[in-house]
Every structure is written in structure tokens, then in C-alpha cells.
C-alpha atoms as a PDB file:
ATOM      1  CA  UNK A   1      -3.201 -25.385 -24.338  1.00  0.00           C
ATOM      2  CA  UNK A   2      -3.305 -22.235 -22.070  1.00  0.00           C
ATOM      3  CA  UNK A   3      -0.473 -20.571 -20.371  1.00  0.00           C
ATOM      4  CA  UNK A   4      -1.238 -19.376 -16.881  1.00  0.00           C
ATOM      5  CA  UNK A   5       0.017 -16.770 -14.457  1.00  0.00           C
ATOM      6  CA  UNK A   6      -0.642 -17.499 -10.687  1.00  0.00           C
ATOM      7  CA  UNK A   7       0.058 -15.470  -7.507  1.00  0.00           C
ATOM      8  CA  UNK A   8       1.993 -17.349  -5.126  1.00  0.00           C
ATOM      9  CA  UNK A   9       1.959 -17.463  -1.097  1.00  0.00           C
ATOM     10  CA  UNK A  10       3.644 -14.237  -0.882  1.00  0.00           C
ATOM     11  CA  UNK A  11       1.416 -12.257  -3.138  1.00  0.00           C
ATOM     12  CA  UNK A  12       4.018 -12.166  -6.230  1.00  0.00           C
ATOM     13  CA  UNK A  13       2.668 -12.952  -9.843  1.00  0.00           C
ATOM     14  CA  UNK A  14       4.406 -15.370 -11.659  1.00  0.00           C
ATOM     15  CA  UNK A  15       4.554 -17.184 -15.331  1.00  0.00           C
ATOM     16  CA  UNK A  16       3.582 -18.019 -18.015  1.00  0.00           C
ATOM     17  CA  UNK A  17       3.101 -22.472 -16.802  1.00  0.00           C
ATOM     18  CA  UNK A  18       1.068 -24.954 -18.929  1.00  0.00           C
ATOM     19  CA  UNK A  19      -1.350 -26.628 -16.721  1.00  0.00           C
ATOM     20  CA  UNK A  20       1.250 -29.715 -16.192  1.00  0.00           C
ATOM     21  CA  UNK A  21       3.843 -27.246 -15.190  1.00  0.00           C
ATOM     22  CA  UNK A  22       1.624 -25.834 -13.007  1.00  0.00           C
ATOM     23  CA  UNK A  23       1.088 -29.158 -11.108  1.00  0.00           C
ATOM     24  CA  UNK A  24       4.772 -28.548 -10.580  1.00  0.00           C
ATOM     25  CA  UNK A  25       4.590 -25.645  -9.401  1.00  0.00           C
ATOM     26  CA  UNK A  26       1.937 -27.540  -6.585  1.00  0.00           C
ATOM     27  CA  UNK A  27      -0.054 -24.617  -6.303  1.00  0.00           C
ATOM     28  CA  UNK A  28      -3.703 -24.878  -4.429  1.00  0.00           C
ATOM     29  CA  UNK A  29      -6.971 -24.993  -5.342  1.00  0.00           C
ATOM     30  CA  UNK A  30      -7.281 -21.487  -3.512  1.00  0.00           C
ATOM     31  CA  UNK A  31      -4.502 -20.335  -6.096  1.00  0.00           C
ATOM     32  CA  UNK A  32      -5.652 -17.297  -8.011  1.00  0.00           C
ATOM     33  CA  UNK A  33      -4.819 -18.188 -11.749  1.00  0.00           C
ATOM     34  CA  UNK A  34      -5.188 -16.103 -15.103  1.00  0.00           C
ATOM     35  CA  UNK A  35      -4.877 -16.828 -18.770  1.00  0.00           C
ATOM     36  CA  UNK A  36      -5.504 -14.523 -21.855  1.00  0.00           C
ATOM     37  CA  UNK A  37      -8.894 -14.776 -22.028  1.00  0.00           C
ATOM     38  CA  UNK A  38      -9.992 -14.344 -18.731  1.00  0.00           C
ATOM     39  CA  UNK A  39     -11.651 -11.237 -17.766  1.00  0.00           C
ATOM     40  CA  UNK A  40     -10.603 -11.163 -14.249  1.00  0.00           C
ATOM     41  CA  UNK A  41      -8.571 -14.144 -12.130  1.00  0.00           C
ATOM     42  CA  UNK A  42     -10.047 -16.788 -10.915  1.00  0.00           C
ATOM     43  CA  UNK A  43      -9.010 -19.775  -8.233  1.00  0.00           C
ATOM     44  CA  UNK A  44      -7.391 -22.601  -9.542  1.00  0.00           C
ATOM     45  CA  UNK A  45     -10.122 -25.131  -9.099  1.00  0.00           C
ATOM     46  CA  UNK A  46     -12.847 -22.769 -11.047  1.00  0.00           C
ATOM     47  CA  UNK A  47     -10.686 -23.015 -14.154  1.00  0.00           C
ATOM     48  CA  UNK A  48     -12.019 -26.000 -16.434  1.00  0.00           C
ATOM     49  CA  UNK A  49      -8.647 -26.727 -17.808  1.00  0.00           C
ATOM     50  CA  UNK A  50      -6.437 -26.918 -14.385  1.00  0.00           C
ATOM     51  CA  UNK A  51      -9.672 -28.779 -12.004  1.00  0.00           C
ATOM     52  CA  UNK A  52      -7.647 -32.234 -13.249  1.00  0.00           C
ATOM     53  CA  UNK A  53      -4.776 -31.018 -11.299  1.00  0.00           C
ATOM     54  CA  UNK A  54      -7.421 -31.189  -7.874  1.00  0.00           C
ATOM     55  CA  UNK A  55      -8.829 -34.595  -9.011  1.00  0.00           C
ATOM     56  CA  UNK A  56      -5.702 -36.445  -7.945  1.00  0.00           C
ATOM     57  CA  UNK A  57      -3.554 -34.626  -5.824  1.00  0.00           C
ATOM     58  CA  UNK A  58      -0.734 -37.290  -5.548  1.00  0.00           C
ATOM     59  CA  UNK A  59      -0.255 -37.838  -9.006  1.00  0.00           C
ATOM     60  CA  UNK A  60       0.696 -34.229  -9.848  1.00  0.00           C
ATOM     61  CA  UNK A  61       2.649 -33.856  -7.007  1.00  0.00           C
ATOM     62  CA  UNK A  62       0.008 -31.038  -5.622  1.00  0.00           C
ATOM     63  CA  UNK A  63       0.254 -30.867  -1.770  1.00  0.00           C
ATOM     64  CA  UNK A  64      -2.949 -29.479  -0.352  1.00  0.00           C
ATOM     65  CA  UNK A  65      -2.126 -26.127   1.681  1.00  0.00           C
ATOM     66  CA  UNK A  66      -4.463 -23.728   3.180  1.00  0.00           C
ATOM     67  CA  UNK A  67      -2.406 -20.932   4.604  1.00  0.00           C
ATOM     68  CA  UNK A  68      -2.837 -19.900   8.039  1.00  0.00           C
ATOM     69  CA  UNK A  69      -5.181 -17.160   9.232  1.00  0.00           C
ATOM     70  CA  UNK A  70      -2.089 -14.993   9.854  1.00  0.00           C
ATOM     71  CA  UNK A  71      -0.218 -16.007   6.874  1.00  0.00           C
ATOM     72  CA  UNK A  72      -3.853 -15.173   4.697  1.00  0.00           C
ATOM     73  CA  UNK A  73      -3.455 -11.745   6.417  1.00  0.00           C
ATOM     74  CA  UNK A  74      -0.168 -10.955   5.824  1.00  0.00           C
ATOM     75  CA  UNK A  75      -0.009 -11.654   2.003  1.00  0.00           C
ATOM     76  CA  UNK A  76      -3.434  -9.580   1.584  1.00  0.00           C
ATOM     77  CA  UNK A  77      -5.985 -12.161   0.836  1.00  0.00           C
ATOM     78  CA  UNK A  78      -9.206 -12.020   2.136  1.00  0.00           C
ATOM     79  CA  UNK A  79      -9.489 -15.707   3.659  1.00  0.00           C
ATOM     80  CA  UNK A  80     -13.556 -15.778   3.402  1.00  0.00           C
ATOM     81  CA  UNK A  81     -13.359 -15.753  -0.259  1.00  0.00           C
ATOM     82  CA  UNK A  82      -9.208 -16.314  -1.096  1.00  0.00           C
ATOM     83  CA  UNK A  83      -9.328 -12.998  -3.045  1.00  0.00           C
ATOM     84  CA  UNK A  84      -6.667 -10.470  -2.839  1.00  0.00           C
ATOM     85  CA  UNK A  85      -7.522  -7.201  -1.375  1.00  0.00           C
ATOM     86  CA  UNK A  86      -6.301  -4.034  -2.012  1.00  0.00           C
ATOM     87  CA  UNK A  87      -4.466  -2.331  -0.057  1.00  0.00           C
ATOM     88  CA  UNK A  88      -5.242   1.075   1.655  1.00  0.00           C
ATOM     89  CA  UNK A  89      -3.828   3.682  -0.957  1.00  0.00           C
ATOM     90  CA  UNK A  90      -3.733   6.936   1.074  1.00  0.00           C
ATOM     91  CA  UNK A  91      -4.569   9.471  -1.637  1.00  0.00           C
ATOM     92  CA  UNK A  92      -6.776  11.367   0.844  1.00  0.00           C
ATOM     93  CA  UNK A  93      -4.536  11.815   3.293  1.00  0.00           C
ATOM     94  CA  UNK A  94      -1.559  12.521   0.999  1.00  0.00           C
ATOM     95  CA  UNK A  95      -3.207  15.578  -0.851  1.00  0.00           C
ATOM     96  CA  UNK A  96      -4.331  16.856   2.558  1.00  0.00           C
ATOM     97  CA  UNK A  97      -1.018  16.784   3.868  1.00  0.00           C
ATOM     98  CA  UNK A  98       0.373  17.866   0.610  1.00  0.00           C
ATOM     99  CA  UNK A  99      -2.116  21.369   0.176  1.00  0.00           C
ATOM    100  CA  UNK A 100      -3.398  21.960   3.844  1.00  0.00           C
ATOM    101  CA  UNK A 101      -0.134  23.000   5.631  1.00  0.00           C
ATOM    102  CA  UNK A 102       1.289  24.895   2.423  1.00  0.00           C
ATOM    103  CA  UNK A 103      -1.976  26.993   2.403  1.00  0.00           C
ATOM    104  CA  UNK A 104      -1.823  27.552   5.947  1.00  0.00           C
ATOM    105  CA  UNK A 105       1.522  27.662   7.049  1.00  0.00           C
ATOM    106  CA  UNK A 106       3.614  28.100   3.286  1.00  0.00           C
ATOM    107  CA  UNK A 107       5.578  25.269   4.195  1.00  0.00           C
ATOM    108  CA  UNK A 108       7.658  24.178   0.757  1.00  0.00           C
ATOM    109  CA  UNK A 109       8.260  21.347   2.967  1.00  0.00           C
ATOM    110  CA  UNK A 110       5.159  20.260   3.023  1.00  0.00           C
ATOM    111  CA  UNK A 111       5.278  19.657  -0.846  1.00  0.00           C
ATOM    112  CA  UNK A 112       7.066  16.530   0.504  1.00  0.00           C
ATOM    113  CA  UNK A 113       3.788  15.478   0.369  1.00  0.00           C
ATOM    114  CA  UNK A 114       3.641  14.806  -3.739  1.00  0.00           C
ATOM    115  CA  UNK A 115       6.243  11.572  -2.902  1.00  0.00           C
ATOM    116  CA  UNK A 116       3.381  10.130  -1.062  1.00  0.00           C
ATOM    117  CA  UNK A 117       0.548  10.997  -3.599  1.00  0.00           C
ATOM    118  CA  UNK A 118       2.531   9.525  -6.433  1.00  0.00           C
ATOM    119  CA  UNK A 119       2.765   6.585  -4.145  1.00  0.00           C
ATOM    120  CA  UNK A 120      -0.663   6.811  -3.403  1.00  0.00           C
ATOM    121  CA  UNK A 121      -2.077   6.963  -7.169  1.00  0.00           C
ATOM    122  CA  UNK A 122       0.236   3.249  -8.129  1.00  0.00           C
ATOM    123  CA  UNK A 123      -1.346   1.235  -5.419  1.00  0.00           C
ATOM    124  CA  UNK A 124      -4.399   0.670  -6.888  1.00  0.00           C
ATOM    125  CA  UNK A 125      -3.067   0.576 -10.508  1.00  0.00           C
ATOM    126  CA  UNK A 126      -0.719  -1.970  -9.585  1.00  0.00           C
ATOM    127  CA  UNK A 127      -3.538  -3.856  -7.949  1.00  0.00           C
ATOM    128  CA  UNK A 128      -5.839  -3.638 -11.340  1.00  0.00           C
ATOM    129  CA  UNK A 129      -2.632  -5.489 -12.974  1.00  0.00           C
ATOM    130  CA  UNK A 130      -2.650  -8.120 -10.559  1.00  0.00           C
ATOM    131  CA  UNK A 131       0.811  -6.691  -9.368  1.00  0.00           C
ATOM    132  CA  UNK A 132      -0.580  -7.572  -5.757  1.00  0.00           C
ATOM    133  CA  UNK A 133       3.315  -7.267  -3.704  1.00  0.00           C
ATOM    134  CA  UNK A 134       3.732  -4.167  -5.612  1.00  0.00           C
ATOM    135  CA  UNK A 135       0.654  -2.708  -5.072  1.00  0.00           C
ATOM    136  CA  UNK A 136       1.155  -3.691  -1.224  1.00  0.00           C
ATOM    137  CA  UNK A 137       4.970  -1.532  -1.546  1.00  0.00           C
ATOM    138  CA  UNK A 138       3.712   1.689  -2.786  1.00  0.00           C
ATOM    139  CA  UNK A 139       0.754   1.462  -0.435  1.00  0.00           C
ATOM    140  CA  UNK A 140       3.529   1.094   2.252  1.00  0.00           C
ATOM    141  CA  UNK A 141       5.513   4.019   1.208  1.00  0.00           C
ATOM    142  CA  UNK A 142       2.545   6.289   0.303  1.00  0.00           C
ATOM    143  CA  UNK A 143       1.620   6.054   4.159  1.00  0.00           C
ATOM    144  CA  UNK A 144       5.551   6.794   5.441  1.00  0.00           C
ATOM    145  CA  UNK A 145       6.213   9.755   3.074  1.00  0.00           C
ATOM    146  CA  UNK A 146       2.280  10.978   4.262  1.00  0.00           C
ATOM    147  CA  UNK A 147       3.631  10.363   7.536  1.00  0.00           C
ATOM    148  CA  UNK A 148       6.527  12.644   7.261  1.00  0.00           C
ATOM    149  CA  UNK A 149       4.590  15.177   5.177  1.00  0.00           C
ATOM    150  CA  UNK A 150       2.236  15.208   8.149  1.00  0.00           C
ATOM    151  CA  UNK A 151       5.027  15.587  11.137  1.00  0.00           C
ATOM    152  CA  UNK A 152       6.908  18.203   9.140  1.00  0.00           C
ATOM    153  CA  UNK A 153       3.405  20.072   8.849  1.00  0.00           C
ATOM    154  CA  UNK A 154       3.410  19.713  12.550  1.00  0.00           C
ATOM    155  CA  UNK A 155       6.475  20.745  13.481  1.00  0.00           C
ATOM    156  CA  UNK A 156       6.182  23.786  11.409  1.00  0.00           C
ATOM    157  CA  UNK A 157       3.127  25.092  12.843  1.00  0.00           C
ATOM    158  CA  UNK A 158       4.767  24.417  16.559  1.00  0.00           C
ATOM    159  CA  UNK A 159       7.434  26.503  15.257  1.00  0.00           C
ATOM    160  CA  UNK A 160       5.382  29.346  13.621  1.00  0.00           C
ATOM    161  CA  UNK A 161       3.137  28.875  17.538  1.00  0.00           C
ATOM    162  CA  UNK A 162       6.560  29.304  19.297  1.00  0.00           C
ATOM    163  CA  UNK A 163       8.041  32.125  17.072  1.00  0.00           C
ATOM    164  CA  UNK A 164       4.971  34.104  17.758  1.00  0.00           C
ATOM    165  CA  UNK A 165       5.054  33.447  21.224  1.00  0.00           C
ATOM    166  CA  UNK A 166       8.848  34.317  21.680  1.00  0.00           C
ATOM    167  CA  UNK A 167       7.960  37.471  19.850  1.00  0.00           C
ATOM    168  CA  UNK A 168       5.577  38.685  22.564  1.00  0.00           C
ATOM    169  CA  UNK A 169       7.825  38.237  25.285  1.00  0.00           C
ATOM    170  CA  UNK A 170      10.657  40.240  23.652  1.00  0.00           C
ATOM    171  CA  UNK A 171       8.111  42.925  23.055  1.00  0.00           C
ATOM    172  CA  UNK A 172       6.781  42.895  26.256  1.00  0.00           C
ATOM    173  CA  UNK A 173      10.395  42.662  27.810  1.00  0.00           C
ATOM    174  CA  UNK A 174      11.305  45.681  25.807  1.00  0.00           C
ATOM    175  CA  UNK A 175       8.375  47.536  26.611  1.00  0.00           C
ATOM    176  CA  UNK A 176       9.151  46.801  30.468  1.00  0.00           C
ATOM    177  CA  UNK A 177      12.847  48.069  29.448  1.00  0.00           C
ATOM    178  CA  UNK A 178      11.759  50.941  27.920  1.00  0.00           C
ATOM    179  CA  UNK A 179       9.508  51.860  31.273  1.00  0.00           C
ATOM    180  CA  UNK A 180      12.212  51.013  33.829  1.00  0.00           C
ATOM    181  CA  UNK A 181      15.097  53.575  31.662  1.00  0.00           C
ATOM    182  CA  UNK A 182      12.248  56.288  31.834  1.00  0.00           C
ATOM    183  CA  UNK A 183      12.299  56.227  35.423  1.00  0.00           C
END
């Protein structure tokens, strides 16, 4: 008999559950479900083993319960085929936030940036392991710290734009100085 990992409502993995302790458990036929062996998981119906647990609901317990369209959303499935997605991973935008402004502006600030990019490179690792809340938390902090890479970046340049600005009025003030003492 095969022990199981399934991901629950909220994206989390959990395990290892015989198939009778999975009835327990009263996951859905739209559970995703994986067992050494497998090359990939599969919902809990497909499985040859755990399709007894579908036959007769009330004898196992099993309560049948299709999440809402919102609730589908939320935990990062994909409700036309009850497959997890994966979650945007920001690597592009991290790395440009990361070199960009350093070339441009040398910024060490900017380097702020490598917190999102290490971020950035776990989401879809995580997701490959079927770590699917995981994967969905560094995809979450990747974007913040490329957020604050990118409004550092910005408020750097404003302040290299308004540095260079003050610097030609002094000039030009002391030039106007320098022309009103001579007369």
C-alpha cells in the first residue's frame, strides 16, 4: 500500500496518508495527490488506488467540495484544469533593477536588488517540489524587495536630476554675483 502526499485548500503539501487515512483526511476528487512513483501529481480520482475513496462518498466520510472561483484563485489553482500554477517569479525585473540603476546612477543601493533575485530564483524551484505556499511566499517577496530596489533607483536618479539642477543655479547666482561686485 502507497503513502500519499496531497496539497490541501490552502496550497500546503502534506503527508505521508495511506489511502484510508486519506478518506480521513476527506480530501476531493480535485485533490492533487503524489506517491513515489509518480512522475508528476495527479488528482485524486486519476489515481487507481484512491478512485474507491470517490465510489462512495459517505462511507469514507469524503464530503464533496469544489472551492469557489475566488477561493480557486487565491490558493493558485487554475480552476479549468485544478492544477496549481506557478506563480510570477520576477527574475526579470529583479536583475534589471539590480544592474540598470548601479550602471547608470552607481547606486550601492540599488544592489538591494540581489534580496529580490534570490527571491526570484526559489519560486519556481519551490514550485518543481510541489512546495506550492512556498513557492507563492518568495514570489511575494521577490516582487516587494524589486519594488524597493526599483523606488530607491528612482529616488536616486531624482536626486542626482535635482543635485544637478541646484548646481546650475548656484553657478548662475554666482556668476550674477560676480557681475553685480564688478560694477
Amino acid at each position: 500500500m502507497n503513502r500519499y502526499f496531497y496539497i490541501d485548500t490552502e496550497g500546503k503539501q502534506k503527508g505521508t496518508f495511506s489511502p484510508d487515512e486519506l478518506g480521513q483526511e476527506q480530501i476531493k476528487k480535485e485533490t492533487l495527490v503524489w506517491t513515489q512513483g509518480m512522475e508528476q501529481w495527479k488528482r485524486a480520482d486519476e489515481v487507481e488506488e484512491l478512485a474507491r475513496l470517490f465510489t462512495g462518498d459517505a462511507a469514507f466520510g469524503v464530503r464533496e467540495q469544489v472551492p469557489s472561483y475566488g477561493q480557486a484563485q487565491q490558493i493558485g489553482y487554475n480552476t479549468a484544469t485544478a492544477a496549481p500554477q506557478m506563480p510570477r517569479s520576477w527574475m526579470v525585473e529583479s536583475i534589471l533593477v539590480t544592474i540598470l540603476p548601479f550602471m547608470f546612477c552607481s547606486s550601492f543601493f540599488s544592489l538591494l536588488g540581489i534580496i529580490a533575485i534570490v527571491y526570484a530564483a526559489q519560486v519556481e524551484s519551490f514550485f518543481n517540489r510541489g512546495d506550492y505556499a512556498a513557492a507563492a511566499e518568495a514570489s511575494r517577496a521577490a516582487g516587494k524587495w524589486t519594488r524597493i530596489a526599483m523606488w530607491i533607483a528612482i529616488g536616486w536618479v531624482l536626486l542626482i536630476i535635482i543635485t544637478i539642477i541646484l548646481l546650475f543655479v548656484f553657478v548662475g547666482s554666482m556668476a550674477g554675483l560676480g557681475e553685480l561686485l564688478n560694477s
